[in-house]
Protein backbone atom coordinates (compact mmCIF):
# COMPACT_ATOMS: atom_id res chain seq x y z
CA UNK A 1 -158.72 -154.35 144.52
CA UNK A 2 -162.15 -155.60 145.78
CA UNK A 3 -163.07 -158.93 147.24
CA UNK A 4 -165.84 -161.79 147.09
CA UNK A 5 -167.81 -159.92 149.75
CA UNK A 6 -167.69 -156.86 148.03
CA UNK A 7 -169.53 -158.36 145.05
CA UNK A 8 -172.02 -160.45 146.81
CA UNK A 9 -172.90 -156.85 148.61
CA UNK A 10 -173.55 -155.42 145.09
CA UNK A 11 -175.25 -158.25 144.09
CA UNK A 12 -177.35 -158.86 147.50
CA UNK A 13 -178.65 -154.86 146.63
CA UNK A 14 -180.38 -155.79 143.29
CA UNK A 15 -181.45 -159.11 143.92
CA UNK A 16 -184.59 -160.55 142.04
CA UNK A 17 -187.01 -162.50 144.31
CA UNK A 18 -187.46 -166.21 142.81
CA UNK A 19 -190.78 -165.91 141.51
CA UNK A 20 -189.24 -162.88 139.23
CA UNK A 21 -188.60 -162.88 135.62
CA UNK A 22 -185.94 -161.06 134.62
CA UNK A 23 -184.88 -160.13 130.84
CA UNK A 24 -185.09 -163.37 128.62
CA UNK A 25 -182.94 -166.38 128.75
CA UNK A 26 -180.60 -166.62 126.61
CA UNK A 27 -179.88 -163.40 125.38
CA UNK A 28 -176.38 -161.29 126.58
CA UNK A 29 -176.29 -157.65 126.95
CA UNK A 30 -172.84 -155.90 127.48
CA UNK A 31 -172.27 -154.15 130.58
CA UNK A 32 -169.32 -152.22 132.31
CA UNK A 33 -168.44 -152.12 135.78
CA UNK A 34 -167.86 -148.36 136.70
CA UNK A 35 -165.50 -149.15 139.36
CA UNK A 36 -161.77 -149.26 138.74
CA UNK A 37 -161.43 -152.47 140.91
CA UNK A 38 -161.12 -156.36 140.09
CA UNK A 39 -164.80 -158.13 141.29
CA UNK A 40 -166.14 -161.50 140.94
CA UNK A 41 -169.82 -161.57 141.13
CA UNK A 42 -172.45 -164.19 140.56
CA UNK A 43 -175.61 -163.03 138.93
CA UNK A 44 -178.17 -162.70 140.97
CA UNK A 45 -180.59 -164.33 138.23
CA UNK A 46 -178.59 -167.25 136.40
CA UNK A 47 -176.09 -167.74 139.10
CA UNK A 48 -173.61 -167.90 136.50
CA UNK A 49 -170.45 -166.15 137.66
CA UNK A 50 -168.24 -163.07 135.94
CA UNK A 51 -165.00 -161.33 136.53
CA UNK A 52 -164.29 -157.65 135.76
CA UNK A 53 -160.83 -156.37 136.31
CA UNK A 54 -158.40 -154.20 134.67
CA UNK A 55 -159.16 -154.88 130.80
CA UNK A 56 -161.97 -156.34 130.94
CA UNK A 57 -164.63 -153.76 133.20
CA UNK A 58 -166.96 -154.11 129.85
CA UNK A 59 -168.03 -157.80 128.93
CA UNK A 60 -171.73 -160.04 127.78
CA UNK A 61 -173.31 -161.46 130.51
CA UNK A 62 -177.15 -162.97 130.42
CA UNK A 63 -179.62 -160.05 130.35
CA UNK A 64 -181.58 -161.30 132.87
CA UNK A 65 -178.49 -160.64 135.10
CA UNK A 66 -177.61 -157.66 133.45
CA UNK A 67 -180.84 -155.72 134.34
CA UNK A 68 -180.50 -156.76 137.82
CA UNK A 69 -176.67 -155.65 138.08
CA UNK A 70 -177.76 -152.08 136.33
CA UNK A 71 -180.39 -151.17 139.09
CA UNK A 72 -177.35 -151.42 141.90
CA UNK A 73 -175.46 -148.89 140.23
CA UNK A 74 -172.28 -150.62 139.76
CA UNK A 75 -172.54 -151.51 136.28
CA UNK A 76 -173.70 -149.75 133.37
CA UNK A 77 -175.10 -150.73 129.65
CA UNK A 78 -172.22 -150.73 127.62
């Protein structure tokens, strides 16, 4: 099983500078976490936080975050 720092580290790797824009707000994309641990991250965009653990590695989140989370390599469109 993972832990808090191991998500802000995959978060911290894709992170979006503030003057950014990211995706549009308001949309969701679905996205799977390819690792076969339980995470809670905060996106790195919305700051809006998700949890991916055993049944649930695929799930929405905002696209903004989503595009960021893809480019660490973690996650995945789903």
């Amino acid at each position: 099983m993972g832990c808090c720092g191991q998500g802000r580290a995959i978060a911290a790797q894709g992170k979006a500078g503030p003057n950014q824009q990211v995706g549009t707000a308001g949309r969701l994309t679905k996205v799977r976490f390819t690792q076969k641990a339980a995470i809670l991250i905060r996106g790195p965009v919305t700051g809006r936080h998700y949890q991916f653990n055993e049944g649930t590695y695929s799930q929405l989140v905002d696209t903004r975050d989503a595009v960021v989370l893809v480019k660490t390599g973690y996650f995945q469109p789903d």
